[in-house]
PDB file of N, CA and C in Angstrom:
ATOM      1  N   UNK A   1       0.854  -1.185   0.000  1.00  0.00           N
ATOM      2  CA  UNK A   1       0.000   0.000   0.000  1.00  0.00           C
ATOM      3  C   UNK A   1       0.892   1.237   0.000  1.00  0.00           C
ATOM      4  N   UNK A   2       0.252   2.237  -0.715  1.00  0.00           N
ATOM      5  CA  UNK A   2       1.519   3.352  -0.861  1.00  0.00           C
ATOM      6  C   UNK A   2       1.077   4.163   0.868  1.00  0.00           C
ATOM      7  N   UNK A   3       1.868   5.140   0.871  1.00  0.00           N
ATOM      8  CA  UNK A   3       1.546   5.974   2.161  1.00  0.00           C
ATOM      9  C   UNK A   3       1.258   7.070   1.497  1.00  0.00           C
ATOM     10  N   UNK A   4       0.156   7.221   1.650  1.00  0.00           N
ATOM     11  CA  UNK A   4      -0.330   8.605   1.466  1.00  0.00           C
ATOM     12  C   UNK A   4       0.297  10.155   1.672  1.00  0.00           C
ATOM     13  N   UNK A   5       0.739   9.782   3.118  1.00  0.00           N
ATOM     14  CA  UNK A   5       1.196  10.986   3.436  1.00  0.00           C
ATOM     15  C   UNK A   5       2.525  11.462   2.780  1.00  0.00           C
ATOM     16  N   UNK A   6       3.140  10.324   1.934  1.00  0.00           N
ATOM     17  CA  UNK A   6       4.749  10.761   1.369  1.00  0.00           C
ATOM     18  C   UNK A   6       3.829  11.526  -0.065  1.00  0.00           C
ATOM     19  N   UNK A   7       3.373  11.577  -0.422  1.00  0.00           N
ATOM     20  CA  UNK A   7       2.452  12.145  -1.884  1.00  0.00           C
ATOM     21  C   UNK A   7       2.428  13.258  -1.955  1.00  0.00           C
ATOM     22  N   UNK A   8       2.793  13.973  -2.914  1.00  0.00           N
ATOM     23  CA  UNK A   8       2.071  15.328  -3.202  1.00  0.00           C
ATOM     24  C   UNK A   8       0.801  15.835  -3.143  1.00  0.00           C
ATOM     25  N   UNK A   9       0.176  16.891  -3.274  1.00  0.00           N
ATOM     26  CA  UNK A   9      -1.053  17.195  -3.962  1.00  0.00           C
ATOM     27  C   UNK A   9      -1.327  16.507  -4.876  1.00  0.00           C
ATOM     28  N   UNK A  10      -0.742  16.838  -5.923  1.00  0.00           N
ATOM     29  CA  UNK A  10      -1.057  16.547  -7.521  1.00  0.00           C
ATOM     30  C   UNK A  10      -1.706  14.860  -7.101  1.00  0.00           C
ATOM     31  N   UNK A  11      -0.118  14.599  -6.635  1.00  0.00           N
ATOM     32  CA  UNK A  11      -0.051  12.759  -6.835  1.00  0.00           C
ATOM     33  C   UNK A  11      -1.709  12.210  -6.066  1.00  0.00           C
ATOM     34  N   UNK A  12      -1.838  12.839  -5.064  1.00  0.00           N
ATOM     35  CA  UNK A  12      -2.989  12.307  -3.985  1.00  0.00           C
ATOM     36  C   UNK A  12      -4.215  12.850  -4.397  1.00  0.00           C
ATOM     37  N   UNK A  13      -4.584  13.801  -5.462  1.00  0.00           N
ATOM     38  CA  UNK A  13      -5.584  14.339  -6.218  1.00  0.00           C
ATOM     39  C   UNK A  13      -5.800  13.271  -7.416  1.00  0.00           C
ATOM     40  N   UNK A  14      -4.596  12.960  -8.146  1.00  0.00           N
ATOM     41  CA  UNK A  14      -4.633  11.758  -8.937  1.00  0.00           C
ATOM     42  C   UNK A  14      -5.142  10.740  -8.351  1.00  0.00           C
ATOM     43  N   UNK A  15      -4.928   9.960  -7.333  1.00  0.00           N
ATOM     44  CA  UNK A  15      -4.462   9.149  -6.766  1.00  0.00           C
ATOM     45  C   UNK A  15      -6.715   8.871  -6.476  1.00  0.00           C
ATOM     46  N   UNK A  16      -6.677   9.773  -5.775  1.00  0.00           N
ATOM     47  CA  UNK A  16      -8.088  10.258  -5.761  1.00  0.00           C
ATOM     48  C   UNK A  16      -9.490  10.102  -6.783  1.00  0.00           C
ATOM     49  N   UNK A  17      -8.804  10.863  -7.972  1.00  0.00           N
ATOM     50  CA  UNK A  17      -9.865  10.347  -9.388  1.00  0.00           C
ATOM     51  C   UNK A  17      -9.609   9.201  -9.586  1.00  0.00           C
ATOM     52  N   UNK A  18      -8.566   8.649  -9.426  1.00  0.00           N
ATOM     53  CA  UNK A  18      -8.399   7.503  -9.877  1.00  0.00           C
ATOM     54  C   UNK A  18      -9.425   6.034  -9.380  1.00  0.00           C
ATOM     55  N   UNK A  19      -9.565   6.255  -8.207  1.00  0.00           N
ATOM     56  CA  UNK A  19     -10.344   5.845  -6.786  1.00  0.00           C
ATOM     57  C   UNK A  19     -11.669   6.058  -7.501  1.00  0.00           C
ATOM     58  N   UNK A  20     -11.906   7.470  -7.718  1.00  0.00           N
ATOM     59  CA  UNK A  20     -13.778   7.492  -8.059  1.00  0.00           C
ATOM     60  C   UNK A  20     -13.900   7.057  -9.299  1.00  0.00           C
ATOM     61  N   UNK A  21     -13.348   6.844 -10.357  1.00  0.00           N
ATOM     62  CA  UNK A  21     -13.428   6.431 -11.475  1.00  0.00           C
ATOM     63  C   UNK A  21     -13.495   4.541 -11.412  1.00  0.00           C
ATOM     64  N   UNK A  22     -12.922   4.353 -10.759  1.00  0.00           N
ATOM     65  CA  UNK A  22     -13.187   2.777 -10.445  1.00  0.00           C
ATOM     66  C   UNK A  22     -14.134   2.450  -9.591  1.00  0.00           C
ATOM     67  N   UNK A  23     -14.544   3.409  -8.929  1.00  0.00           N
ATOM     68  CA  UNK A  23     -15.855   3.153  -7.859  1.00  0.00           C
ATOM     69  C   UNK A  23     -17.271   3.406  -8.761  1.00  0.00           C
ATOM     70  N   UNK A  24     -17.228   4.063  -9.894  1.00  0.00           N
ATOM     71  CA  UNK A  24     -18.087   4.303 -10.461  1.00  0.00           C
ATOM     72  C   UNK A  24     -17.928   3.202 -11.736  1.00  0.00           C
ATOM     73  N   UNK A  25     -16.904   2.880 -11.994  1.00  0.00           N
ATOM     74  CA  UNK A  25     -16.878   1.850 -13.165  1.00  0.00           C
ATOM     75  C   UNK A  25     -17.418   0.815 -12.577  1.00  0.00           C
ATOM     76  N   UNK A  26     -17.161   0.022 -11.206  1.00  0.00           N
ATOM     77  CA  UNK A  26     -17.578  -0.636 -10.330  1.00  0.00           C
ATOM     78  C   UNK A  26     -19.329  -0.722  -9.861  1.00  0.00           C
ATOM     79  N   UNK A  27     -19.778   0.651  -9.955  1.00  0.00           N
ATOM     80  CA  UNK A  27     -20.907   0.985  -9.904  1.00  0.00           C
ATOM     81  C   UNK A  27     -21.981   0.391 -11.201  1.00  0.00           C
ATOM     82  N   UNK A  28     -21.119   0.930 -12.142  1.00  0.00           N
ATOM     83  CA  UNK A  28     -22.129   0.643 -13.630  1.00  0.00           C
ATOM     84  C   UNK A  28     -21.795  -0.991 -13.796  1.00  0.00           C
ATOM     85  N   UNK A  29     -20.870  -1.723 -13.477  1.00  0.00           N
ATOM     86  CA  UNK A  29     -21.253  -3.052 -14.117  1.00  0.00           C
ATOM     87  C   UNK A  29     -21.997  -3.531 -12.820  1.00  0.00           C
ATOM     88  N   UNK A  30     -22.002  -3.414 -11.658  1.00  0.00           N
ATOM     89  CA  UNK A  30     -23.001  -3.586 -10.819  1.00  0.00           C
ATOM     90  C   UNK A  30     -24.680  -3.717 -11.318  1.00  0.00           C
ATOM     91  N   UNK A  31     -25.146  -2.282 -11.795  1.00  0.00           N
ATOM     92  CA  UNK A  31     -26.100  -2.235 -12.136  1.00  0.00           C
ATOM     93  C   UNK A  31     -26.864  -1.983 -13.513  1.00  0.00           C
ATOM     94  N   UNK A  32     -26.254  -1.893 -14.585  1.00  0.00           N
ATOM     95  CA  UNK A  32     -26.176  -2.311 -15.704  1.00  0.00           C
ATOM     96  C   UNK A  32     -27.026  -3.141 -16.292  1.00  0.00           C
ATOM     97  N   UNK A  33     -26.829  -4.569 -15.771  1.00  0.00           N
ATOM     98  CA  UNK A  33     -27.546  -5.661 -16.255  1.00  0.00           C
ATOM     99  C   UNK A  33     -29.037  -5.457 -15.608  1.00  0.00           C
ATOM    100  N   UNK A  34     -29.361  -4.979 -14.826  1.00  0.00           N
ATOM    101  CA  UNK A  34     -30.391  -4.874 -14.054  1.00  0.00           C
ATOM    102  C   UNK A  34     -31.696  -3.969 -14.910  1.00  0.00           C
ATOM    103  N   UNK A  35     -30.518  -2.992 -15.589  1.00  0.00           N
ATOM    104  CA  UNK A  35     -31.381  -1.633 -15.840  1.00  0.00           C
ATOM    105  C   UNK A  35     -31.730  -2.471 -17.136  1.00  0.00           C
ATOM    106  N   UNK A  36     -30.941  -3.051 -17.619  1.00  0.00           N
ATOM    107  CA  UNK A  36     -31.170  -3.921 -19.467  1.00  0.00           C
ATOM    108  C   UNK A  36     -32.238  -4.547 -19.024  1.00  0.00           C
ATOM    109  N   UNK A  37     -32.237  -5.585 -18.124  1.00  0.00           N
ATOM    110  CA  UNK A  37     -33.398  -6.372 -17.934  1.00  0.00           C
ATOM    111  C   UNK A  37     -34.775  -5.522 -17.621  1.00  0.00           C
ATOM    112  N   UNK A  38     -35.043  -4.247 -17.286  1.00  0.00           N
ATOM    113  CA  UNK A  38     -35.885  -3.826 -16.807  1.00  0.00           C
ATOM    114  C   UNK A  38     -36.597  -3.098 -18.296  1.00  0.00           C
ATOM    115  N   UNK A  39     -35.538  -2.692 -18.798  1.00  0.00           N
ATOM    116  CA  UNK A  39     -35.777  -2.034 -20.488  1.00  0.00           C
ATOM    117  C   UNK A  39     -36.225  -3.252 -21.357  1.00  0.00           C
ATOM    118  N   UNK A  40     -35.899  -4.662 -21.031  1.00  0.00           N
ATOM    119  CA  UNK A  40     -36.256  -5.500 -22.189  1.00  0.00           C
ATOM    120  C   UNK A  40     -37.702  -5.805 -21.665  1.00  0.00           C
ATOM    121  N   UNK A  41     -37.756  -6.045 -20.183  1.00  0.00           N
ATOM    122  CA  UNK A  41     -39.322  -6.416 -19.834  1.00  0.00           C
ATOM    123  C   UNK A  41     -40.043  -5.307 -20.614  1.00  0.00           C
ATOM    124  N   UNK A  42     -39.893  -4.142 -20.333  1.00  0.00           N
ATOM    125  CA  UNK A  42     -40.705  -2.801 -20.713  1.00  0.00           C
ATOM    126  C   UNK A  42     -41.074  -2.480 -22.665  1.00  0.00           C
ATOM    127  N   UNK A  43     -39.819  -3.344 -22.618  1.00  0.00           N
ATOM    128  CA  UNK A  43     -40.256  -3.407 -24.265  1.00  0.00           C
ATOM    129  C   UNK A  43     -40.719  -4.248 -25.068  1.00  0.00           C
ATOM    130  N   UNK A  44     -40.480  -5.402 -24.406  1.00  0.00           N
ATOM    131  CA  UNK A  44     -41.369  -6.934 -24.759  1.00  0.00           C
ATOM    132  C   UNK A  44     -42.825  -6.245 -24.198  1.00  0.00           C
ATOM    133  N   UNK A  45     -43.024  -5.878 -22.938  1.00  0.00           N
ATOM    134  CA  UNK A  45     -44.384  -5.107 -22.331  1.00  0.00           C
ATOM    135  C   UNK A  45     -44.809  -4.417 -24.117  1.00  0.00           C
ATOM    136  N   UNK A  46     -44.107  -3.476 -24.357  1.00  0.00           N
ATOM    137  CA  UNK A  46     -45.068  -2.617 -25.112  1.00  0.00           C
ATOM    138  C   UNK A  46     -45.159  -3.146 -26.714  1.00  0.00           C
ATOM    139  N   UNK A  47     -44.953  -4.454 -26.817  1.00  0.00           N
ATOM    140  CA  UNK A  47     -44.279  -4.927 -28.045  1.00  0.00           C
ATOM    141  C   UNK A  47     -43.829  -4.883 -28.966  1.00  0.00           C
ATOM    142  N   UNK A  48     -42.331  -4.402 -28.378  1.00  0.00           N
ATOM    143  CA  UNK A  48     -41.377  -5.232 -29.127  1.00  0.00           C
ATOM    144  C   UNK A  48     -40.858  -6.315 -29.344  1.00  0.00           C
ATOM    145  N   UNK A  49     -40.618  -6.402 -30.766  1.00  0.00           N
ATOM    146  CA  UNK A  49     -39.444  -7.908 -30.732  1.00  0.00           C
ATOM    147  C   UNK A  49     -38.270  -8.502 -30.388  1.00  0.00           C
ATOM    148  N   UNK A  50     -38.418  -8.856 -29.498  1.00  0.00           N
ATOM    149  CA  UNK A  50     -37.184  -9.595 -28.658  1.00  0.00           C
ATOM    150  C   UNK A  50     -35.527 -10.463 -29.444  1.00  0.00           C
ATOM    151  N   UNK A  51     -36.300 -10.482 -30.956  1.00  0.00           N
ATOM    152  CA  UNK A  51     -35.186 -10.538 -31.275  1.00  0.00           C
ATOM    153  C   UNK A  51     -34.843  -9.416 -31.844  1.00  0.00           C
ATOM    154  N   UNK A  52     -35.322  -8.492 -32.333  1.00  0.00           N
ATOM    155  CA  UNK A  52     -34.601  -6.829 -32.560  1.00  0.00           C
ATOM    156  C   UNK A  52     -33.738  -6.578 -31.343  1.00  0.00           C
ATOM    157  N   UNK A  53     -34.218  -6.462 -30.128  1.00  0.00           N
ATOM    158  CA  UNK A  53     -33.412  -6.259 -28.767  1.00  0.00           C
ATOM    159  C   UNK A  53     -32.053  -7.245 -28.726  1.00  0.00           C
ATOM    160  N   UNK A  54     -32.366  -8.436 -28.852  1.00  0.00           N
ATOM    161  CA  UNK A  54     -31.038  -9.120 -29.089  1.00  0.00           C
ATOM    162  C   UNK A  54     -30.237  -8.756 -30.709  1.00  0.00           C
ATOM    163  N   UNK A  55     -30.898  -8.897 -31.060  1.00  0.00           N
ATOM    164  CA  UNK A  55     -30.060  -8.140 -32.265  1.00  0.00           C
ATOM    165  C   UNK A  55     -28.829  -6.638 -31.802  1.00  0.00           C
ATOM    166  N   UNK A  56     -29.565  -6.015 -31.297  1.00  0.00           N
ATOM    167  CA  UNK A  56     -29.248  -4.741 -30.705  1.00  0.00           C
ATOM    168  C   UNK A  56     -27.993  -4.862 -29.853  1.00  0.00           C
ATOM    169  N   UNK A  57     -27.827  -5.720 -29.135  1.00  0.00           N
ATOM    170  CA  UNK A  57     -26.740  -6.292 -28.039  1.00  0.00           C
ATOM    171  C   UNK A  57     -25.241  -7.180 -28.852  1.00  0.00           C
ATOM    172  N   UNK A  58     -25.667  -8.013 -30.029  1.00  0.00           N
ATOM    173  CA  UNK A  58     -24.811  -8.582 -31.050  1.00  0.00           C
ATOM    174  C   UNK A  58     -23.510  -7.805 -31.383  1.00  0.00           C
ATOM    175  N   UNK A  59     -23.968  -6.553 -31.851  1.00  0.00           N
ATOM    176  CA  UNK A  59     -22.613  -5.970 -32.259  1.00  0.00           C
ATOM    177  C   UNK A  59     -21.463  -5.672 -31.124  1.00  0.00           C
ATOM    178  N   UNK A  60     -22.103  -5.535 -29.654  1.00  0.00           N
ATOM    179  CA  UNK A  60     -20.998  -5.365 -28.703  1.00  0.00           C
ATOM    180  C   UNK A  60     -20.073  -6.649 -28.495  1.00  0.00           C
ATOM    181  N   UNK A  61     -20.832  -7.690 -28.921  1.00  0.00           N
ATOM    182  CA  UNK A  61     -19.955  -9.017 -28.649  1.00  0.00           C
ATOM    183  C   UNK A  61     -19.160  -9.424 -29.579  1.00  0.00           C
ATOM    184  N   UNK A  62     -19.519  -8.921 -31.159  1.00  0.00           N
ATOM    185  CA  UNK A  62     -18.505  -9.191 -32.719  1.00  0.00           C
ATOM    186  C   UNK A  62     -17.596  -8.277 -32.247  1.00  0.00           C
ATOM    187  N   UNK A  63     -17.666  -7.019 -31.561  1.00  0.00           N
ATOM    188  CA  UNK A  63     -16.614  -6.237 -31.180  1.00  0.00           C
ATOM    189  C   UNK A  63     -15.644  -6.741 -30.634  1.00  0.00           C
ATOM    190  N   UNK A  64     -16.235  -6.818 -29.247  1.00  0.00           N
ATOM    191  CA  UNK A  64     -15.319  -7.750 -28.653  1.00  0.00           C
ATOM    192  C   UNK A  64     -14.186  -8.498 -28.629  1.00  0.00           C
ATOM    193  N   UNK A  65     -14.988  -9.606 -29.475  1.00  0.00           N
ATOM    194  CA  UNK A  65     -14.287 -10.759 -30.011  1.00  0.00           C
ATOM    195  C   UNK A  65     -13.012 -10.346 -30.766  1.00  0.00           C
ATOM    196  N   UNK A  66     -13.373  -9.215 -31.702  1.00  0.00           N
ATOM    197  CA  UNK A  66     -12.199  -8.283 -32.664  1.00  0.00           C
ATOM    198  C   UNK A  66     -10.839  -8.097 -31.907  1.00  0.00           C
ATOM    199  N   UNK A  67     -11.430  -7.112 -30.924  1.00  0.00           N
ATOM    200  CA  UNK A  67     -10.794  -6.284 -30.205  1.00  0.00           C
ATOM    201  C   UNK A  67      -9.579  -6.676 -29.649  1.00  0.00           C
TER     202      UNK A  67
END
């Protein structure tokens, strides 16, 4: 663990975003899947086609795979 107190400003301001940016990246894959599932009920609800919605999700995974 580093010691904080040997750090600069700068470094411990960095050090800092760095912290909320992973607490919030941490945040969204947390709840993410939750909010999808709540959008697909709501849109199968008003009918849509469920495979358009999966369709919709496809290209993040050919990405992926690329990447």
């Amino acid at each position: 663990m580093t010691d904080l107190t040997a750090l600069e400003d700068d470094e411990l301001n960095a050090l800092r975003v760095d912290v909320l940016c992973e607490q919030e990246r941490r945040a969204r894959l947390a709840s993410i899947p939750g909010q999808v599932a709540d959008l697909a009920r709501q849109y199968a609800g008003d009918g849509g086609d469920p495979a358009e919605l999966a369709a919709a999700l496809t290209p993040l995974d050919e990405e992926e795979q690329a990447g």
